[in-house]
Structures are given as C-alpha cells and as structure tokens.
N, C-alpha and C. Protein backbone atom coordinates (compact mmCIF):
# COMPACT_ATOMS: atom_id res chain seq x y z
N UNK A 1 237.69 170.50 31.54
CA UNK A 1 237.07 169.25 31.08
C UNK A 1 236.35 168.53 32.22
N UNK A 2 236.98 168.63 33.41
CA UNK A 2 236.33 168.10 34.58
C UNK A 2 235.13 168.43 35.33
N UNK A 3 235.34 170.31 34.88
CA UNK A 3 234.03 170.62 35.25
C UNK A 3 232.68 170.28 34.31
N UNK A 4 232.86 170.14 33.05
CA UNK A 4 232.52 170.29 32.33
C UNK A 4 231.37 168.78 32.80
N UNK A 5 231.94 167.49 33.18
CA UNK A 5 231.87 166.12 32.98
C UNK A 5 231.03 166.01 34.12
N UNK A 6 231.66 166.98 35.02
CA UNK A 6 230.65 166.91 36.68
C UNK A 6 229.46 167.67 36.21
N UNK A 7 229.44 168.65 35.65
CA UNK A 7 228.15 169.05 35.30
C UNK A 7 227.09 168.64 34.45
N UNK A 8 227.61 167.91 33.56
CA UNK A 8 227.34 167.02 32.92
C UNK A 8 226.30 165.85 33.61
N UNK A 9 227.04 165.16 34.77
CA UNK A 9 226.70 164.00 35.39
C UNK A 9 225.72 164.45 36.49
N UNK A 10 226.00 165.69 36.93
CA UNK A 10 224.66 166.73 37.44
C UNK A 10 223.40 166.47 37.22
N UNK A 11 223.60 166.97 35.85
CA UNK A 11 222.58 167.40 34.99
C UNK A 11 221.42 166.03 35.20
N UNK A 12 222.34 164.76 34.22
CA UNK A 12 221.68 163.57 33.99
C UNK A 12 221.21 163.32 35.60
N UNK A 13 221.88 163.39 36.62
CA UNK A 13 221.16 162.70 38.24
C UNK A 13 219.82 163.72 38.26
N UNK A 14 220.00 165.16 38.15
CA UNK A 14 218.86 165.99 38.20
C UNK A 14 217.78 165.48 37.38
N UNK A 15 217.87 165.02 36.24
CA UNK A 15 216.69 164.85 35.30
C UNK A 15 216.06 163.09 35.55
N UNK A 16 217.56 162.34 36.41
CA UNK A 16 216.61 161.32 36.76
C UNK A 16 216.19 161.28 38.10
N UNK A 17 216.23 162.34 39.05
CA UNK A 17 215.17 162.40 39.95
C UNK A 17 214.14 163.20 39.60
N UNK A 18 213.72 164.05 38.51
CA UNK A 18 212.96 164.22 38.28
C UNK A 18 211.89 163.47 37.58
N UNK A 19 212.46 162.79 36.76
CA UNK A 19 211.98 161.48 35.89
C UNK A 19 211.13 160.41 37.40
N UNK A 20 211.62 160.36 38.00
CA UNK A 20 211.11 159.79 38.99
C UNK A 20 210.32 159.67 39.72
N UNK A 21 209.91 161.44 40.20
CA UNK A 21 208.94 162.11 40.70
C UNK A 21 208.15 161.90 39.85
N UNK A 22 208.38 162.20 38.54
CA UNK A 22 206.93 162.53 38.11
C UNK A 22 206.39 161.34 38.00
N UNK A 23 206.48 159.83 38.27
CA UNK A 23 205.63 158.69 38.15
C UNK A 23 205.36 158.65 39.72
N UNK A 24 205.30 159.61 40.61
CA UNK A 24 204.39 159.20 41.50
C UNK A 24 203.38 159.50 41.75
N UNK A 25 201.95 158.69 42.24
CA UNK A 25 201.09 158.88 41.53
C UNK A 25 200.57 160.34 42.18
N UNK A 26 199.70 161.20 41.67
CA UNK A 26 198.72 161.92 43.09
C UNK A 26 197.61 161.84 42.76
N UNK A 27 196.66 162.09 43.50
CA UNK A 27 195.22 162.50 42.96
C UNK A 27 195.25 163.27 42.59
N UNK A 28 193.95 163.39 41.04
CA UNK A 28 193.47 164.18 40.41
C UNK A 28 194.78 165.00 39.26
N UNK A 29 195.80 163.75 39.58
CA UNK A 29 196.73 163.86 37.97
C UNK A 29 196.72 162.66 37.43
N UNK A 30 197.48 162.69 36.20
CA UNK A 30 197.49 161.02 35.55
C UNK A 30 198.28 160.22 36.33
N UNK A 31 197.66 159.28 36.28
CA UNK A 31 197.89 157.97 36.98
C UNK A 31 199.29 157.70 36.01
N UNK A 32 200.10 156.98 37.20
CA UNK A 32 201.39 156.66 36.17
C UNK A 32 201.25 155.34 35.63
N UNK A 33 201.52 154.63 34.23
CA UNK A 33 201.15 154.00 33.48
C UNK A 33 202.19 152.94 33.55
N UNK A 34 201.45 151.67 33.97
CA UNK A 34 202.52 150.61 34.07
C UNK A 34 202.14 149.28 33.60
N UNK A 35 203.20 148.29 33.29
CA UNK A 35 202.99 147.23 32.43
C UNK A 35 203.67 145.84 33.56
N UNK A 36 202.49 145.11 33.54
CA UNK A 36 202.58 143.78 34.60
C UNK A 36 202.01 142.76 33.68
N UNK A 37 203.00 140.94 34.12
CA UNK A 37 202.22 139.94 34.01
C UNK A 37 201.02 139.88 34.82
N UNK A 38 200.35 138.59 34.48
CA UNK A 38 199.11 138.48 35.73
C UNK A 38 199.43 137.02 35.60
N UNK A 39 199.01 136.74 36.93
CA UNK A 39 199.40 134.93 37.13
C UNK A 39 199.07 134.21 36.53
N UNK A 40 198.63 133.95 34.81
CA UNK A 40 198.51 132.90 34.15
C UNK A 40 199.66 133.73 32.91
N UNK A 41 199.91 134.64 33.13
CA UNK A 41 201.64 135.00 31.78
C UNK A 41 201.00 135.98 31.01
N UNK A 42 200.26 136.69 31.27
CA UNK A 42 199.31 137.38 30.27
C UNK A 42 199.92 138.61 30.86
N UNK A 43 200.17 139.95 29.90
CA UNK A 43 201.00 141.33 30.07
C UNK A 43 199.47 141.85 29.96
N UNK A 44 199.64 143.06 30.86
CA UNK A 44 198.24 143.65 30.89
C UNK A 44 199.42 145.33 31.41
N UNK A 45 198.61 146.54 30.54
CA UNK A 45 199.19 147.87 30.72
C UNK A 45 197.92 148.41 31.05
N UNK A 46 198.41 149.64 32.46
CA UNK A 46 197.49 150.16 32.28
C UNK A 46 196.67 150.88 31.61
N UNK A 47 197.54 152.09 30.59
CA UNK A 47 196.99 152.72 29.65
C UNK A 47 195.71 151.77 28.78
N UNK A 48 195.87 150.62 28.58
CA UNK A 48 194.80 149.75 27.62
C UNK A 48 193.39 150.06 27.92
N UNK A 49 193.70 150.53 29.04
CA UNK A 49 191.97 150.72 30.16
C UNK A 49 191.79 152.17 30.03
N UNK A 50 192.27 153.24 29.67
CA UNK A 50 191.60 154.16 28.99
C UNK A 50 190.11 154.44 29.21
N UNK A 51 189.20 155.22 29.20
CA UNK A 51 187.98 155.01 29.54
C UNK A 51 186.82 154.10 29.70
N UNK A 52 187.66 153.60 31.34
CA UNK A 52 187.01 152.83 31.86
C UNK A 52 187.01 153.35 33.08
N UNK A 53 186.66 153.02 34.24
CA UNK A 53 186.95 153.11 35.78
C UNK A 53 187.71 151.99 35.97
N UNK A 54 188.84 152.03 36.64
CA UNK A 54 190.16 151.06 37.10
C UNK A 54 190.49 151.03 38.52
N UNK A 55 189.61 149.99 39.33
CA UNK A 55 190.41 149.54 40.65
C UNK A 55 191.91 148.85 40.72
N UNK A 56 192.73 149.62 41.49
CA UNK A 56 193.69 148.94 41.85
C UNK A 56 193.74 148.44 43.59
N UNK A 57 193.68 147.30 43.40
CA UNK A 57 193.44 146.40 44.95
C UNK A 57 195.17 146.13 45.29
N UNK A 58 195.50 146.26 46.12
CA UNK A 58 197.32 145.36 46.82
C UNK A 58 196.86 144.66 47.71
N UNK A 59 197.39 143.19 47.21
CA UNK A 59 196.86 141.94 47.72
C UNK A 59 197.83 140.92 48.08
N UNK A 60 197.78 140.51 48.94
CA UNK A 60 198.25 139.65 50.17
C UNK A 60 197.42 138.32 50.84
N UNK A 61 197.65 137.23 49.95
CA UNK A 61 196.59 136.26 51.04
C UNK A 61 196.58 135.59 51.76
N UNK A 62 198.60 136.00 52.72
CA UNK A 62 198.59 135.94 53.82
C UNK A 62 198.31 136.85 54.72
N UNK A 63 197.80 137.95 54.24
CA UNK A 63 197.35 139.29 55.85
C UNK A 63 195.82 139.15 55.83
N UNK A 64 195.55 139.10 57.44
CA UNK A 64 194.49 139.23 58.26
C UNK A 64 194.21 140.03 57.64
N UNK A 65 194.10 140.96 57.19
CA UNK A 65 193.27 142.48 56.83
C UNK A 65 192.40 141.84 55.48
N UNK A 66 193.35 141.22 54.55
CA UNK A 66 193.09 140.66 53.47
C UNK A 66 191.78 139.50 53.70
N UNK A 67 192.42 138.54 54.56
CA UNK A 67 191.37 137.65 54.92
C UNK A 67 190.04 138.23 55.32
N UNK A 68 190.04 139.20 56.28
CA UNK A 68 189.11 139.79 56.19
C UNK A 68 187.91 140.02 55.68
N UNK A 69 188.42 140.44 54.02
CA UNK A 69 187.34 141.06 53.13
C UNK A 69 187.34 139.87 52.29
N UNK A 70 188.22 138.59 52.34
CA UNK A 70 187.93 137.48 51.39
C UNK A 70 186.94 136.98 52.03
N UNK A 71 187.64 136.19 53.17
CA UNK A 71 186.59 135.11 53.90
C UNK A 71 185.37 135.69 54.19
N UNK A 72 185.13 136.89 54.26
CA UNK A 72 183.34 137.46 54.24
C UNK A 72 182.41 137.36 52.90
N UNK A 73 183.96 137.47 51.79
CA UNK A 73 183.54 137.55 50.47
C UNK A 73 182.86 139.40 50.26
N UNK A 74 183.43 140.11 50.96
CA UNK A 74 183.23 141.58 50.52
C UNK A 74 184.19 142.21 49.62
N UNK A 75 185.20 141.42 49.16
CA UNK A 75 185.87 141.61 48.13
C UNK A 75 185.25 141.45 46.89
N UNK A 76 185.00 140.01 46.72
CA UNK A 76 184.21 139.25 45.73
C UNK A 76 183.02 139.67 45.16
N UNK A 77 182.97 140.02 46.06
CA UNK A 77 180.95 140.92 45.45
C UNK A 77 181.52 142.56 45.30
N UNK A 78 182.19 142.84 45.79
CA UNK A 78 182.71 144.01 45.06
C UNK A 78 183.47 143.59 43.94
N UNK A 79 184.03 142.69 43.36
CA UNK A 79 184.78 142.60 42.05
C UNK A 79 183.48 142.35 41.15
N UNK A 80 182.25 141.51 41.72
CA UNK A 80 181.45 140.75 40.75
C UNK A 80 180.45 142.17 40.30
N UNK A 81 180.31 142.45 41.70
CA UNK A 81 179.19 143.84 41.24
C UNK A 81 179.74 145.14 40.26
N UNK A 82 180.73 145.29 40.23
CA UNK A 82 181.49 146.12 39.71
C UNK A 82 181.96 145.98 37.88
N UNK A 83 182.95 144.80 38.05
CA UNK A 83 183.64 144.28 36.54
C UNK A 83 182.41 144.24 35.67
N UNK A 84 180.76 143.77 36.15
CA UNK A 84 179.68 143.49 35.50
C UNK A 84 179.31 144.89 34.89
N UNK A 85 179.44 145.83 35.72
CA UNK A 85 179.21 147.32 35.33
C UNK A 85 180.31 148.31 34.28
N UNK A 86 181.34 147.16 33.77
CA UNK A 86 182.52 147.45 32.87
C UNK A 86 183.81 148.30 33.92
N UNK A 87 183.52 148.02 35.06
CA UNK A 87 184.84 148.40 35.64
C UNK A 87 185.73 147.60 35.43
N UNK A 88 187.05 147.77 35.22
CA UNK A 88 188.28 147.01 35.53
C UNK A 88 188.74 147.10 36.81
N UNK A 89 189.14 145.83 37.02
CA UNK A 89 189.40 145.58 38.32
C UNK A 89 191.09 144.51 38.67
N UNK A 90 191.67 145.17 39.29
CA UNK A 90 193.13 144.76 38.83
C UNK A 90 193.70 144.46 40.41
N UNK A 91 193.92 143.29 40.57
CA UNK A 91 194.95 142.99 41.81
C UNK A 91 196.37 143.16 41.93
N UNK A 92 196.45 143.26 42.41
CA UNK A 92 198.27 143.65 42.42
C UNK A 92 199.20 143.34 43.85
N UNK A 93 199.92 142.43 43.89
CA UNK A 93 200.88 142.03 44.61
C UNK A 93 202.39 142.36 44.30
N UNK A 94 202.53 142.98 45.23
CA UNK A 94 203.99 143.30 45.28
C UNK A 94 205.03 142.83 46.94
N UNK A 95 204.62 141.41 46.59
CA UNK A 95 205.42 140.86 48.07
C UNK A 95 206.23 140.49 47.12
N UNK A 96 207.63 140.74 47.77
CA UNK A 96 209.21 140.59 47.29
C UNK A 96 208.92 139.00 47.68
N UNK A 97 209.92 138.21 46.61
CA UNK A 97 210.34 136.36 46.13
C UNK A 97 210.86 136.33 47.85
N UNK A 98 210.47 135.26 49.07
CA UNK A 98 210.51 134.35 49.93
C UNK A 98 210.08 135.66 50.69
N UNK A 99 208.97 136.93 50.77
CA UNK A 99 208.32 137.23 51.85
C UNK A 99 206.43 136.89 51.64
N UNK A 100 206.04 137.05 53.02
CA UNK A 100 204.41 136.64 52.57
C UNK A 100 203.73 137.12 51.81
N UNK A 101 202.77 136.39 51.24
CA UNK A 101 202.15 136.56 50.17
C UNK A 101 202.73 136.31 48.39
N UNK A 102 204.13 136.23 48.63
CA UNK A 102 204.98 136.04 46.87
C UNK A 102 204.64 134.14 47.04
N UNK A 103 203.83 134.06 46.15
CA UNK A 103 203.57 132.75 45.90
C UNK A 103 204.12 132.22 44.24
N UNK A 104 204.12 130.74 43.74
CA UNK A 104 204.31 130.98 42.32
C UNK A 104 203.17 130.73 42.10
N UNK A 105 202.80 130.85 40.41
CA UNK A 105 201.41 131.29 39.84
C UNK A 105 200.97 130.38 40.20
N UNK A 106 201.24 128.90 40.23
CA UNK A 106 200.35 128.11 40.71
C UNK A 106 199.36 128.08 41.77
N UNK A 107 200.33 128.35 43.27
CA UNK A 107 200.08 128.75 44.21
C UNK A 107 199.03 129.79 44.07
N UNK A 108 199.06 130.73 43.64
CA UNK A 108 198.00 132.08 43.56
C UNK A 108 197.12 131.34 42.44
N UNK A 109 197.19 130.79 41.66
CA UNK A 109 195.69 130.50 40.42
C UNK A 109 194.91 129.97 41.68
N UNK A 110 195.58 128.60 42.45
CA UNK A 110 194.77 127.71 43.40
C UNK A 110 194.05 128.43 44.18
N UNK A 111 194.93 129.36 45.11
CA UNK A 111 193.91 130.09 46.08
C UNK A 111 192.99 131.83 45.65
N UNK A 112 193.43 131.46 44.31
CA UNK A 112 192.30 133.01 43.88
C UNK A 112 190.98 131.95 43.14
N UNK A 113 191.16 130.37 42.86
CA UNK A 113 190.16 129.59 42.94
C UNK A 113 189.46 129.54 43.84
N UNK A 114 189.99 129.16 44.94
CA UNK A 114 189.37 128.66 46.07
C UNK A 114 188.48 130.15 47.01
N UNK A 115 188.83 130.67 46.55
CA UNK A 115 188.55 132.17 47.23
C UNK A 115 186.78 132.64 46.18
N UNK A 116 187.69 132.15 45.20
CA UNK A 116 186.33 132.73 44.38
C UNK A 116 186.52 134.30 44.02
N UNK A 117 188.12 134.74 43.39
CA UNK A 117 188.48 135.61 42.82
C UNK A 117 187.67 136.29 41.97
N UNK A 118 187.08 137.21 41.46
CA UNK A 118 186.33 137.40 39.97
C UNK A 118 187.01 139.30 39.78
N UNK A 119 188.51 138.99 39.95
CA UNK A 119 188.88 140.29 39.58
C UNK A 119 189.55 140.61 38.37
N UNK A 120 189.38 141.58 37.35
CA UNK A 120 189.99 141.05 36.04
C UNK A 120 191.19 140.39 35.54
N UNK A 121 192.46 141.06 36.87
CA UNK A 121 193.30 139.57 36.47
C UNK A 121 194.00 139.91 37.71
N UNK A 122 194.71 139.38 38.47
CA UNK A 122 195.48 139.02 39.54
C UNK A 122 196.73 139.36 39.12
N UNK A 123 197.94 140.59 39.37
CA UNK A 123 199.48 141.17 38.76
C UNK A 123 200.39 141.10 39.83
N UNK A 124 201.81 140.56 38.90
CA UNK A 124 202.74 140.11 39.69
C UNK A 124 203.40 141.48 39.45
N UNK A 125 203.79 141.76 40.80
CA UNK A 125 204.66 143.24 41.19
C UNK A 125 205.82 142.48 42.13
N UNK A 126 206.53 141.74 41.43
CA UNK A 126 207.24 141.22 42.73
C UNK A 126 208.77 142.26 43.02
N UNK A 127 209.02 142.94 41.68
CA UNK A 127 210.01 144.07 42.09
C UNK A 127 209.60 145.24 43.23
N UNK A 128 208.36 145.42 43.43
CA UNK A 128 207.71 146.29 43.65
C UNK A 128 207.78 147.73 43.16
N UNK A 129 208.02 147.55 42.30
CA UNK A 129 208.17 149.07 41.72
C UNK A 129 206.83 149.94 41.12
N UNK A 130 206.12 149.61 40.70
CA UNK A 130 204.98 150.00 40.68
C UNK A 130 204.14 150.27 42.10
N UNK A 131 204.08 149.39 42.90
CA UNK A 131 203.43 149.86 44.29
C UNK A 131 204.21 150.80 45.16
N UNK A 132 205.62 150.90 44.84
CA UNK A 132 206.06 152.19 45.35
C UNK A 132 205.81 153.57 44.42
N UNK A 133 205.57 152.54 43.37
CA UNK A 133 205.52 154.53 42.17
C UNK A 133 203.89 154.86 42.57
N UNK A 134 203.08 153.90 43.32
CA UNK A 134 201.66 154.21 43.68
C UNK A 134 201.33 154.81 45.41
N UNK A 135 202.71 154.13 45.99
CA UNK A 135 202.78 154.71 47.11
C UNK A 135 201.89 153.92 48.03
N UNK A 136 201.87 152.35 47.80
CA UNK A 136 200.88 151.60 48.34
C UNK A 136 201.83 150.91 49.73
N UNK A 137 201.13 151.47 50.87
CA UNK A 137 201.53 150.62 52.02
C UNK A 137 201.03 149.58 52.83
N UNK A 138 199.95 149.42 52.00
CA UNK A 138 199.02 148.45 53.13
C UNK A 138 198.41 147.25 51.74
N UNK A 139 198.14 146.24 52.86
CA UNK A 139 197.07 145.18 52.29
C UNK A 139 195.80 145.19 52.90
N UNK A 140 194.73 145.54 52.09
CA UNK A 140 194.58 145.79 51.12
C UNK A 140 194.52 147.37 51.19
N UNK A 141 195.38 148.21 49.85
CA UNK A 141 195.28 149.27 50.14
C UNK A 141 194.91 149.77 48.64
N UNK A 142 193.88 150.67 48.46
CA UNK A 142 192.73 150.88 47.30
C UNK A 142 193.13 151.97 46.87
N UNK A 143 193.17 151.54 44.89
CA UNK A 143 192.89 152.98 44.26
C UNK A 143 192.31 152.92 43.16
N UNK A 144 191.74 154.00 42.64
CA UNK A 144 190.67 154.12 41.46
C UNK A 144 191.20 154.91 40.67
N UNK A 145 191.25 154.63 39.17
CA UNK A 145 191.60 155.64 38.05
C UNK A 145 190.36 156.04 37.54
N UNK A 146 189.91 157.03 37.10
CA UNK A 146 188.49 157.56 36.25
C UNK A 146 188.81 157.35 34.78
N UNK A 147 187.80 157.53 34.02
CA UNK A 147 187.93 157.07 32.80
C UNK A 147 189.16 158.26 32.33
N UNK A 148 189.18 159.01 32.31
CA UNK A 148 190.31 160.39 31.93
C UNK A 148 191.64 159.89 31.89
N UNK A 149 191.85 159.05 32.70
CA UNK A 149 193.23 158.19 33.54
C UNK A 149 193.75 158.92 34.37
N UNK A 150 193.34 159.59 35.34
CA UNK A 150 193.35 160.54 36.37
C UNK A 150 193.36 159.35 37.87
N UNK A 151 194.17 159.43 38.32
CA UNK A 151 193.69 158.91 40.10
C UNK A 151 192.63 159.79 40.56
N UNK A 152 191.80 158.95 40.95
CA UNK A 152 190.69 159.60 41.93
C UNK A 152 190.79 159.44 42.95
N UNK A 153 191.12 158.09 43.51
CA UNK A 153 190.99 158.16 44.70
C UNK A 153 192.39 156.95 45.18
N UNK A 154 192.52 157.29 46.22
CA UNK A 154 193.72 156.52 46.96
C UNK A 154 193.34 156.26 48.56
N UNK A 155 193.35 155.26 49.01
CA UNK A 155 193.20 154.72 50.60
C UNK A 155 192.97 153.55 50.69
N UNK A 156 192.01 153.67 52.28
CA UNK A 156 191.47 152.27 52.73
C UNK A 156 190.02 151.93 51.74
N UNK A 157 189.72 150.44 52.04
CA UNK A 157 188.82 150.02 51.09
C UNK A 157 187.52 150.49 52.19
N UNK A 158 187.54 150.89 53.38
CA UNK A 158 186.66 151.44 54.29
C UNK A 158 186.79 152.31 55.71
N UNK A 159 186.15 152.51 56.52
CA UNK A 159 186.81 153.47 57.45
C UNK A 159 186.94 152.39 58.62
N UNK A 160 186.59 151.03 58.52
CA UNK A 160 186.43 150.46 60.06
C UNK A 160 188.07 149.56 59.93
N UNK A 161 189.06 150.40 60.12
CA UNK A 161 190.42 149.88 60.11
C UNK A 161 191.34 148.59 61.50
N UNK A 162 189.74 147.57 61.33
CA UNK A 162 190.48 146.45 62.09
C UNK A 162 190.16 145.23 61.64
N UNK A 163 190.61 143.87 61.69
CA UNK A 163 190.27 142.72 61.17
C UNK A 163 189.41 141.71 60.89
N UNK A 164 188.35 142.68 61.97
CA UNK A 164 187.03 141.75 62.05
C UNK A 164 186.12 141.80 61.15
N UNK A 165 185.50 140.62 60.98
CA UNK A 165 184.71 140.90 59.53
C UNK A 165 183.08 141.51 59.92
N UNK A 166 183.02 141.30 61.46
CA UNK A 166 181.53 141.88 61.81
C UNK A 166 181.81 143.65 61.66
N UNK A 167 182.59 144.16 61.55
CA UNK A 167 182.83 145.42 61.28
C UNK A 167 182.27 146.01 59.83
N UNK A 168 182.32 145.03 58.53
CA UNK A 168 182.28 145.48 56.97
C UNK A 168 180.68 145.74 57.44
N UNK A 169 179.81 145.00 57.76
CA UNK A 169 178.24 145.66 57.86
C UNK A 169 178.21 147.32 58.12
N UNK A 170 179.05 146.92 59.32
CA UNK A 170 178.82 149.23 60.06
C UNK A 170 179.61 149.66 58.89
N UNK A 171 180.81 149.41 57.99
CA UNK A 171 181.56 150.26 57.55
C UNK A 171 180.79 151.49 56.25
N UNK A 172 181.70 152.06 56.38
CA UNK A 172 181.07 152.84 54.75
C UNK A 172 182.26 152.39 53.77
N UNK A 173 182.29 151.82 52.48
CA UNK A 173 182.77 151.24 51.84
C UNK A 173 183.22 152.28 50.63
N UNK A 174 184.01 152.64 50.37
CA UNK A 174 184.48 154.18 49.58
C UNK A 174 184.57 153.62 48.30
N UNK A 175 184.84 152.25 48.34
CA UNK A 175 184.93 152.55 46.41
C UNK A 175 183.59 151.82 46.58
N UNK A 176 182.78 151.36 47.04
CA UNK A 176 181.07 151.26 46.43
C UNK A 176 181.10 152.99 46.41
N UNK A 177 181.51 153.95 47.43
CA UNK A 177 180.46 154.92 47.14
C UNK A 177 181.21 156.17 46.08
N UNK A 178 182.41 156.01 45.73
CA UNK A 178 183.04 156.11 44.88
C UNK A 178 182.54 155.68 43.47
N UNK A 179 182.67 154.65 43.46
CA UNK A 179 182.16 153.95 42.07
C UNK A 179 180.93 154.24 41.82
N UNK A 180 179.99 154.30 42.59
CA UNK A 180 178.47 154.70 42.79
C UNK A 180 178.17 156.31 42.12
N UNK A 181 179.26 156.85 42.62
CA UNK A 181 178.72 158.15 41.85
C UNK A 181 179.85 158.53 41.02
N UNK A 182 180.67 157.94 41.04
CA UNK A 182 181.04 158.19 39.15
C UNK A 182 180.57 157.52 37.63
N UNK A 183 179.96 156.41 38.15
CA UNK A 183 179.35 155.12 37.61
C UNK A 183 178.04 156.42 36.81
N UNK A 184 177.38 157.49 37.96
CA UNK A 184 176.40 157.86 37.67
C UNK A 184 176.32 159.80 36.96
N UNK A 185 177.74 159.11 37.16
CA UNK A 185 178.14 160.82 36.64
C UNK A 185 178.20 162.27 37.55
N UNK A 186 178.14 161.52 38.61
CA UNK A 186 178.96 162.41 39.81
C UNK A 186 180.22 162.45 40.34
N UNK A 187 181.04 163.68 40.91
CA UNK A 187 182.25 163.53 41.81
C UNK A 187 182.27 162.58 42.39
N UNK A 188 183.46 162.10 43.02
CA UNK A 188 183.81 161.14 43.93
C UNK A 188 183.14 161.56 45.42
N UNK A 189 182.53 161.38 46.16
CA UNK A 189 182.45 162.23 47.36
C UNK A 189 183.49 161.65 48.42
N UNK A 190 184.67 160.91 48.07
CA UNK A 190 185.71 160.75 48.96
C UNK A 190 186.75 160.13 48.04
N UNK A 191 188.10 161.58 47.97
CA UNK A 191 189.39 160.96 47.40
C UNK A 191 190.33 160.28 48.07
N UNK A 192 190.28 160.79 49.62
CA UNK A 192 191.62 160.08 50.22
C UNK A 192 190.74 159.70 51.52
N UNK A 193 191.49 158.58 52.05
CA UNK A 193 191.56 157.86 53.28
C UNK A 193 192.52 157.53 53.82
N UNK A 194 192.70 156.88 54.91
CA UNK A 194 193.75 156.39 55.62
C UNK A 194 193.95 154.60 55.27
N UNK A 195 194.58 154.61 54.17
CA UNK A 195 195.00 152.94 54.44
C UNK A 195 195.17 152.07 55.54
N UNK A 196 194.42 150.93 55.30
CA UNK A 196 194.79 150.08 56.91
C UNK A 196 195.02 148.79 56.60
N UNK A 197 195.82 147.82 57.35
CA UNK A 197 196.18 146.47 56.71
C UNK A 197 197.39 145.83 57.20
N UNK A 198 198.14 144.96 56.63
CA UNK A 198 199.20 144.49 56.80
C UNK A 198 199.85 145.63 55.74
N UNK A 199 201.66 145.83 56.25
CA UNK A 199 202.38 146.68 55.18
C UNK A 199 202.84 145.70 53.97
N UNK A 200 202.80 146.30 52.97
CA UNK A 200 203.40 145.71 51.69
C UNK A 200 204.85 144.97 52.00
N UNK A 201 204.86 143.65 51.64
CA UNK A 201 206.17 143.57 52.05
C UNK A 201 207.30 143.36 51.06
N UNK A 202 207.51 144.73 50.48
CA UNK A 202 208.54 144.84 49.47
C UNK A 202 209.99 144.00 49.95
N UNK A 203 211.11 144.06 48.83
CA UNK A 203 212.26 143.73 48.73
C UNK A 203 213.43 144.76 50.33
C-alpha cells in the first residue's frame, strides 16, 4: 500500500514539473497564455490577442534603464507608432508589494499620465509569476508574440545596453525592426538579444 501511495505521489510531482515546464516560454513555440488586471481593474488574457502582433514590455518606473526610454519618449513613440498599426502593446510589472516600482493603481495611472503612456494597458504581475513563466530579467526587457501566438522574439529593446539616452539615436531598435518586417510579411531578422536594465524585482 505504501509503495503503491509513494508512487502515486511520484507520479503527481512528475506531471507537475512537467506542467510547469511546459509554460515556459521559448521562441518560435506558443507563447504561454496568461490572465492579468491592468491598473484601472480591467482583466485582459493573452489568448484574446490572437492574430495580432503582441509586445510584451517589463516595466519599472523606478529603473534608470526604464527612465531612459521614457524621459526621451522612445518608448512612447514606439507604443504610438505601433498600437496605430493594430499592434497590441502590453506593459507588465512584476515588482513584488514594498519593492521598486510596485506602486498602487493610483500611483501608476498618475505617472503613466505624466509620462504620456499610450500602451494598450499597463498589467499588474505583482506575484510575478508570469514574468518568471516568460523568463523576464530585466527592465525593460522585450517580447513579441506573432499573430500565430508563437514568441518571436525575446531580449533587449536595443543593442546599446547603458542608460544614456544619447545612445537610442546610434542604437538599432529590434522591435521597430522586428515589427517592421513582420508588419510587412517578412521573418523577424532578430529573435534573441541580450536583455539589459535594472533586474525584475520579484518576491
């Protein structure tokens, strides 16, 4: 009976680390499918976005890296140029309740005002469980679903991995050139990069 109960309890640990694995994400498989508020109470899944192109941004608007691409506003014109072209465009914070960046919604409506946000909605990940099932370590650290619901691409939002904003001019910007040629019905010509940023600061 004992063996019977251990194998048993085997079994179930085996099938939930497998269960596990398989929601992490990789390129060029399905994106694992997850369900978040966004800072005004509104549930948004990803599956709903289905053939569309889907940025996922991890956002922090206490990290330098972040400031970065706000205060230049190279975020912003990438959300505006983009969402206009029917991309979805999805923020996602996963700073654990009293580390930087976990604000309450108030706090985040005010400064995704003041910023001049225009991303389709701003998502509370404060368990972080989704940015670990995405494998996101950095702020800001970038990924794209294709209309298929496939990850395409996973990294940095560019190759010039330091804080200065006179850097975004030289950079090459991967999801413009990403989005650019899937937008037009070409491959991605870059799936992976090296994330750069402040680290996520989970629980």
């Amino acid at each position: 009976m004992k063996t019977i109960l251990l194998l048993t309890l085997l079994l179930i640990s085996v099938n939930i680390i497998n269960a596990s694995e398989s929601l992490k994400a990789e390129i060029d498989k399905t994106a694992p499918n997850f369900t978040l508020k966004d800072s005004y109470g509104k549930t948004h899944n990803l599956s709903d976005f289905k053939g569309k192109y889907v940025v996922l941004e991890w956002i922090n608007y206490g990290c330098p890296f972040v400031k970065k691409h706000y205060d230049s506003k190279n975020m912003q014109s990438l959300q505006k140029e983009y969402t206009a072209k029917g991309v979805i465009w999805l923020s996602i914070c996963s700073s654990a309740e009293g580390k930087e960046g976990n604000y309450s919604n108030n706090e985040i409506n005010k400064r995704s005002k003041d910023y001049g946000l225009v991303s389709t909605a701003y998502l509370i990940d404060e368990s972080g469980i989704v940015g670990k099932m995405y494998g996101a370590k950095s702020t800001p650290h970038m990924f794209i679903v294709d209309p298929t619901g496939n990850l395409a691409y996973a990294g940095g939002i560019d190759d010039k991995t330091t804080p200065d904003q006179e850097d975004i001019k030289i950079a090459k910007n991967f999801i413009k050139v990403n989005l650019d040629a899937g937008l037009a019905g070409k491959p991605f010509p870059v799936k992976t990069s090296k994330p750069y940023g402040c680290s996520v600061k989970y629980k």
